[in-house]
Protein backbone atom coordinates (compact mmCIF):
# COMPACT_ATOMS: atom_id res chain seq x y z
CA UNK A 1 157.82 78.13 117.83
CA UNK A 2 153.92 78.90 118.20
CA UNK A 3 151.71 77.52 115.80
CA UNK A 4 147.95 77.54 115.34
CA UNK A 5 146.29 74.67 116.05
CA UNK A 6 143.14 73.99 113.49
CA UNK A 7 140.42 72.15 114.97
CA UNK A 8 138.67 70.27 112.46
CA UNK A 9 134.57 70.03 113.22
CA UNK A 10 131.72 67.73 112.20
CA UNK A 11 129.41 69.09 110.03
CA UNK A 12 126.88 68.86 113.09
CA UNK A 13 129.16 70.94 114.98
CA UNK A 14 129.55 73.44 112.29
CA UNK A 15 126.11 73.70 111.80
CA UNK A 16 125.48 74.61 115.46
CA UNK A 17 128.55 76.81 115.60
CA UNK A 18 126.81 78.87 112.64
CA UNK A 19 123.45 78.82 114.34
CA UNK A 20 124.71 80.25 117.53
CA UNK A 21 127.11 82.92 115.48
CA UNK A 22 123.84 83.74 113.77
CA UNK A 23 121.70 84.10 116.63
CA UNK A 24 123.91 86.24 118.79
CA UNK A 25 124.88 88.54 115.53
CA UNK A 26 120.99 89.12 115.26
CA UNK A 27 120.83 89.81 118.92
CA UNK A 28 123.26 92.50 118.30
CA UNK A 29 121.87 93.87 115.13
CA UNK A 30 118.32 94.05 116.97
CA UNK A 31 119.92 95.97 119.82
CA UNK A 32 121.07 98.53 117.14
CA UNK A 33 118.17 100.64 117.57
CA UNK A 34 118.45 100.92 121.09
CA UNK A 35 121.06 99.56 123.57
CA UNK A 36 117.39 98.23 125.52
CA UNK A 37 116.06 95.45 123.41
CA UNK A 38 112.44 96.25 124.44
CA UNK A 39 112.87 99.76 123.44
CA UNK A 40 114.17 98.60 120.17
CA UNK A 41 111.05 96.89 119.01
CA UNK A 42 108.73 99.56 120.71
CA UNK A 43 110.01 102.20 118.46
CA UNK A 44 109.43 99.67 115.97
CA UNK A 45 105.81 99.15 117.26
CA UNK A 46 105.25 103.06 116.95
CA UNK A 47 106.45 103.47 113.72
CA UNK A 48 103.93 101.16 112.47
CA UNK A 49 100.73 102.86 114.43
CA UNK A 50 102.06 105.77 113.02
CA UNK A 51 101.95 104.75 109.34
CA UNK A 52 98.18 103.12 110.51
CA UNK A 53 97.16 105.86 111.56
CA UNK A 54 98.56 108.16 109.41
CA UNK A 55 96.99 106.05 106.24
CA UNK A 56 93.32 105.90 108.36
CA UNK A 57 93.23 109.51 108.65
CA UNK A 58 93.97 110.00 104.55
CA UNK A 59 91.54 107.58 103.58
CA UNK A 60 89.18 109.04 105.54
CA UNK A 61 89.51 112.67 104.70
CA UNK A 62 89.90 112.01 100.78
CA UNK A 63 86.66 110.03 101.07
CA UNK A 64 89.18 106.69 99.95
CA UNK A 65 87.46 104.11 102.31
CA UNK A 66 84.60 103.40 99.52
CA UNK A 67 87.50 102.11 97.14
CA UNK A 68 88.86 99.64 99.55
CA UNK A 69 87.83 96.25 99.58
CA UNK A 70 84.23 95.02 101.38
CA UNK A 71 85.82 94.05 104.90
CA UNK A 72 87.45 95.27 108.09
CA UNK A 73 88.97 98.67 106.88
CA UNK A 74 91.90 98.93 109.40
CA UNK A 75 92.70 94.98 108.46
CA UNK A 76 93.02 96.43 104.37
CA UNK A 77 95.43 99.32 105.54
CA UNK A 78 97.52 97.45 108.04
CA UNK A 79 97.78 94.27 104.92
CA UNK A 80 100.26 97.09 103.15
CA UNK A 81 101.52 98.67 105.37
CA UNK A 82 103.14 95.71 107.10
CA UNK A 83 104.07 93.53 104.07
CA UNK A 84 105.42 97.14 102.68
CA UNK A 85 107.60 97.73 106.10
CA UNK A 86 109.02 93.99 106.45
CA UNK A 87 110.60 94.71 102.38
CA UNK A 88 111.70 98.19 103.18
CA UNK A 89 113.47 97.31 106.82
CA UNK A 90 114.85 93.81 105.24
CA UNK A 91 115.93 95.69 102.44
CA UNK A 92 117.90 98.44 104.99
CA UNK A 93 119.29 95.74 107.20
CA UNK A 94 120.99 93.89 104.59
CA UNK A 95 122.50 96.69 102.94
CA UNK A 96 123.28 98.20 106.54
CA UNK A 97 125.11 94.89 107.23
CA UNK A 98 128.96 94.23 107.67
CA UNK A 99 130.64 93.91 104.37
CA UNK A 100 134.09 92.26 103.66
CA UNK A 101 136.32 94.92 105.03
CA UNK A 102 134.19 95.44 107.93
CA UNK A 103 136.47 95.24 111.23
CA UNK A 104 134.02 91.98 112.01
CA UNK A 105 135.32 90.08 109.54
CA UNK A 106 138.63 89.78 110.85
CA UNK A 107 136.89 87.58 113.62
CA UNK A 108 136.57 84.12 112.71
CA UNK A 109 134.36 81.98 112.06
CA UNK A 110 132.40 85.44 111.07
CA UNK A 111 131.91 85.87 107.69
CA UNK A 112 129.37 88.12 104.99
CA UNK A 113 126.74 85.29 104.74
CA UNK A 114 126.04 85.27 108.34
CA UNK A 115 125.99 88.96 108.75
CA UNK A 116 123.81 88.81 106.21
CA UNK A 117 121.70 86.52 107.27
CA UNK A 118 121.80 87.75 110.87
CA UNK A 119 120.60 91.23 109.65
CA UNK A 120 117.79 89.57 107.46
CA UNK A 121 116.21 87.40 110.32
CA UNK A 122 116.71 90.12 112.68
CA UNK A 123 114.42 92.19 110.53
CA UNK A 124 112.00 89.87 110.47
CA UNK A 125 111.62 89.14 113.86
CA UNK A 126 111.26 92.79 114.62
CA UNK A 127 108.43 92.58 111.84
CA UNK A 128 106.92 89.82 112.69
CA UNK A 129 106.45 90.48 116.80
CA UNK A 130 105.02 93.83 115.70
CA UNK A 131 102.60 92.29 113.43
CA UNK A 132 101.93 89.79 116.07
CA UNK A 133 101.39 92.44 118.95
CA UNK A 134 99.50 95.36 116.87
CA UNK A 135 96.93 92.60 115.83
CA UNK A 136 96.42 91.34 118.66
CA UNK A 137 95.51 94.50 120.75
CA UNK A 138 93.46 95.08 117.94
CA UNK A 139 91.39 91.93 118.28
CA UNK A 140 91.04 92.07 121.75
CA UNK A 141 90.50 96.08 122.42
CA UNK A 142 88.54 96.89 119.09
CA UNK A 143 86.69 94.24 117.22
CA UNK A 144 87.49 90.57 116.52
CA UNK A 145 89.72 90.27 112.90
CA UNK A 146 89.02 87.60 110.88
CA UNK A 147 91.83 86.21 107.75
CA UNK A 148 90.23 83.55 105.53
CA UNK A 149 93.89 82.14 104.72
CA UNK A 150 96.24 83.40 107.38
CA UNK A 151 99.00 80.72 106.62
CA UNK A 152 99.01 81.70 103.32
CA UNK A 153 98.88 85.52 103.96
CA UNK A 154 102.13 85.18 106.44
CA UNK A 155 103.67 83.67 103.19
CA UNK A 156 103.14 86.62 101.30
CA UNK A 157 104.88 88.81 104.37
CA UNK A 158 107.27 86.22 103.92
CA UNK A 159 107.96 86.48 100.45
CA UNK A 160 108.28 90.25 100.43
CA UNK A 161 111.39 90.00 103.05
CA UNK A 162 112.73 87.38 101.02
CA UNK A 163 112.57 90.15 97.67
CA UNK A 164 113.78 92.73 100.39
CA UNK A 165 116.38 90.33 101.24
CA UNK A 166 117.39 89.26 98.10
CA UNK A 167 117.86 92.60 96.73
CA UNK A 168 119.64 94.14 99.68
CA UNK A 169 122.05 91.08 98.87
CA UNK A 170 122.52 92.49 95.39
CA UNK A 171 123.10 96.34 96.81
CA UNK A 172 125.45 94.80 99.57
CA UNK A 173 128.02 93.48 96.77
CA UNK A 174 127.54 96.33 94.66
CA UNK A 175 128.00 98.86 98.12
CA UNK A 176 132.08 98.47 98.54
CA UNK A 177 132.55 99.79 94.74
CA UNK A 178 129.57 102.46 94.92
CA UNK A 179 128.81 103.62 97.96
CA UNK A 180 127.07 106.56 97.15
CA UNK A 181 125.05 105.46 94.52
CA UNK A 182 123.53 102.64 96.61
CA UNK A 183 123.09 105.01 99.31
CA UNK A 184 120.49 106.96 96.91
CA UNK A 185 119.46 104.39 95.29
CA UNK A 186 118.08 102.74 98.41
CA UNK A 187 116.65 105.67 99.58
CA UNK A 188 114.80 106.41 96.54
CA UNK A 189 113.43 102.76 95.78
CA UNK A 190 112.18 103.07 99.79
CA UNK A 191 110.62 106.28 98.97
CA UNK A 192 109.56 105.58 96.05
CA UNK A 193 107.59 102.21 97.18
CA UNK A 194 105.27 104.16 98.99
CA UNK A 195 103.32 104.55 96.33
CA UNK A 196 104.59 101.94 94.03
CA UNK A 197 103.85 99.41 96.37
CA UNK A 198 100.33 99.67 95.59
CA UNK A 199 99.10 99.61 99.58
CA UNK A 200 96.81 102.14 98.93
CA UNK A 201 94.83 100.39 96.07
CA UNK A 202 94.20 96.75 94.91
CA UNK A 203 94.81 95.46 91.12
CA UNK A 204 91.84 94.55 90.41
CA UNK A 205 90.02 98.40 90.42
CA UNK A 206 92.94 99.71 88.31
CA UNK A 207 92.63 100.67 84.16
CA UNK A 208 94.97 99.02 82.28
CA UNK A 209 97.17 101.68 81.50
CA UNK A 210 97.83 102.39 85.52
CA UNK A 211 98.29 98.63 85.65
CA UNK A 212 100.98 98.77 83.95
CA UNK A 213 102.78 101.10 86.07
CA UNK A 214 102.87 98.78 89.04
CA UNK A 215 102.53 95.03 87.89
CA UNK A 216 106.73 95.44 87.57
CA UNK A 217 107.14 95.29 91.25
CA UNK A 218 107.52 92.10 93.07
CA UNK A 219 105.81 94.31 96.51
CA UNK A 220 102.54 94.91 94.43
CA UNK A 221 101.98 91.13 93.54
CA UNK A 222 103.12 90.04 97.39
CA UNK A 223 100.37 92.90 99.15
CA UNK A 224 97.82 92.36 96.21
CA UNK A 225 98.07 88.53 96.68
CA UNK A 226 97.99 89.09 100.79
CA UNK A 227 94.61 91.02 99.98
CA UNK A 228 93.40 87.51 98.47
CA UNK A 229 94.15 85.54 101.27
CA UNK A 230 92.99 87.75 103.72
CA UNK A 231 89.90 89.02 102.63
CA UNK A 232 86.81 86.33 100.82
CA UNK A 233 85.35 89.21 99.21
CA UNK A 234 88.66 89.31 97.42
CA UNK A 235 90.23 87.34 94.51
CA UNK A 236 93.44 89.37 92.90
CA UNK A 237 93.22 88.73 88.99
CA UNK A 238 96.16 90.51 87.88
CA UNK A 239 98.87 89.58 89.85
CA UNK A 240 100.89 86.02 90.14
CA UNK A 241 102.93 85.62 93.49
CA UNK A 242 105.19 83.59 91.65
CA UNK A 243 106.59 86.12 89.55
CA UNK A 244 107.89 87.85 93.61
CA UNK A 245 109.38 84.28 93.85
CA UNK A 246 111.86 84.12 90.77
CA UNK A 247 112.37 87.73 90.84
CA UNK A 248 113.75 87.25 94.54
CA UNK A 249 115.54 84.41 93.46
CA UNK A 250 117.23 85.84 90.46
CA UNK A 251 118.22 89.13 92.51
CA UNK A 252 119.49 86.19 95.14
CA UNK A 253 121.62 84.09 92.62
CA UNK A 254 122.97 87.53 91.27
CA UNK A 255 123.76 89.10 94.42
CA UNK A 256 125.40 86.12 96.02
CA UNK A 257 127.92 86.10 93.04
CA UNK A 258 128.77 89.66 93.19
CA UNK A 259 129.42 89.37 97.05
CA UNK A 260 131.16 86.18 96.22
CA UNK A 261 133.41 88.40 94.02
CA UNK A 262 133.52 92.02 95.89
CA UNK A 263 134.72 89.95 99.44
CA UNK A 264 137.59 87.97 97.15
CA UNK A 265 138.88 91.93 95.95
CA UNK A 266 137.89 93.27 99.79
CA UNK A 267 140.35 96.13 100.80
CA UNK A 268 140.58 97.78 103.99
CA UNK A 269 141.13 101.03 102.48
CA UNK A 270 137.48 100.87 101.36
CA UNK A 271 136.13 102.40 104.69
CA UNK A 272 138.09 105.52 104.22
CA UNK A 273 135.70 106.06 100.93
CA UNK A 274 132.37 106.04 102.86
C-alpha cells in the first residue's frame, strides 16, 4: 500500500545537494574536537605554537640555526612544520572518517566519498585558518615576513594534503579488513614523519648517502620545494614536486578502487571487530 516515491534530480540539483551534504558533514567533523567550533581550531592554533616553539628552542640549543637557510628563521621552521601538520591531520581525518558500515551510511544521499571528502576539506580548513592566523600575528607583532612565491608555496601545502588525502583514502579501504594494522601503521608513518619529513633540514646540505634516505617521501619533496618558493636565497636541486603529484595520484586511483570494493562487501558486523 505505501510505496517510496523516487524523486529524480537534475544534475544541477545533485550537484548542490552534494555541496550542501558536504559542507554540513565538514561542519560536523570540525566540531569533533570540541562541541565549540572556535575552541576547535584554537586547540588547533596551540598545537602548532607548540611544535614552533618547541622546534625554535632545539635549534637554538643544538646550535642548528647556522644550518638553516639565509632568511627569516621562524619563517624556515614554521615552512615544515605546517606543510608537515596539514599531511599528518589530512591523513588522520580520512582514515578517522565514516566507512561503509558506519551507522551514517544508512542515511541517504550520504555516502563514503562525501565523508571522505568532508573529512579532507575539513582538515584543511582547520590548516589553512591556522596558517593564515599564526602568520599574520607574526607579521604584525614581530617583524614583517616576506615569501618570494607565496601562490606557489600554498600549492605545495596543498599538495601535501592531497598525498595525506590520497593515502588516508588507501588506509580507509584497507581499515574494515585490518583494523589494527592500520591503526599502527598510521601511527607509526605519523611518528615516523617527524623526522622523515625532512622539516628540520633542506636537500640541498645533505651527502648523498642521507639523501637517499628521504628523497622516497612525497612530504620531503612538497616542504623542500615550499623552501624554494619561499625563500630567494633558496633553489631545491634534489627534489621534483611532481614526483608528490603522481605518487598522490596513484595512492588516489588505488585507494578509490579498494573503497569501491570494501563498501560493495560492507557488513555491519564489522564494528563489533574494532
Amino acid at each position: 500500500m505505501f510505496q517510496a516515491t523516487r524523486i529524480r534530480q537534475g544534475r544541477v540539483s545533485s550537484a548542490l545537494t552534494i555541496f550542501v551534504l558536504i559542507y554540513h558533514s565538514v561542519v560536523r567533523s570540525v566540531r569533533k574536537t570540541h562541541n565549540n567550533a572556535f575552541l576547535a581550531i584554537g586547540i588547533n592554533l596551540l598545537q602548532a605554537v607548540i611544535f614552533v616553539a618547541a622546534f625554535y628552542i632545539m635549534f637554538s640549543l643544538l646550535g642548528l640555526r647556522g644550518a638553516a637557510i639565509r632568511g627569516d628563521f621562524l619563517l624556515y621552521i614554521m615552512s615544515g612544520i605546517f606543510i608537515f601538520l596539514t599531511h599528518t591531520k589530512a591523513l588522520g581525518a580520512v582514515v578517522g572518517s565514516e566507512g561503509p558500515a558506519s551507522p551514517m551510511m544508512q542515511h541517504a544521499p550520504m555516502n563514503t566519498v562525501i565523508a571522505i571528502a568532508s573529512a579532507a576539506v575539513g582538515a584543511l580548513y582547520i590548516q589553512v585558518l591556522s596558517l593564515a592566523i599564526i602568520l599574520f600575528v607574526y607579521h604584525v607583532a614581530f617583524q614583517p615576513i616576506v615569501i618570494e612565491e607565496p601562490f606557489a608555496a600554498f600549492g605545495m601545502l596543498l599538495l601535501s594534503w592531497f598525498g595525506g588525502v590520497a593515502l588516508g583514502v588507501v588506509l580507509l579501504a584497507v581499515k574494515p579488513w585490518f583494523p589494527q594494522f592500520v591503526s599502527i601503521f598510521t601511527t607509526i608513518y605519523q611518528r615516523a614523519n617527524m623526522i622523515a619529513s625532512g622539516k628540520m633540514f633542506v636537500a640541498n646540505t645533505l651527502p648523498s648517502f642521507m639523501l637517499a634516505m628521504f628523497d622516497w617521501n612525497p612530504l620531503f619533496h612538497c616542504i623542500d620545494q615550499a623552501r624554494g618558493f619561499i625563500f630567494i636565497n633558496y633553489n631545491p636541486r634534489y627534489t621534483d614536486w611532481h614526483y608528490a603529484v603522481w605518487v598522490g595520484l596513484v595512492l588516489l586511483m588505488l585507494g578509490l578502487m579498494g573503497e569501491f570494493y570494501t563498501r560493495r562487501h560492507a557488513s555491519i558486523s564489522w564494528g563489533a571487530r574494532r
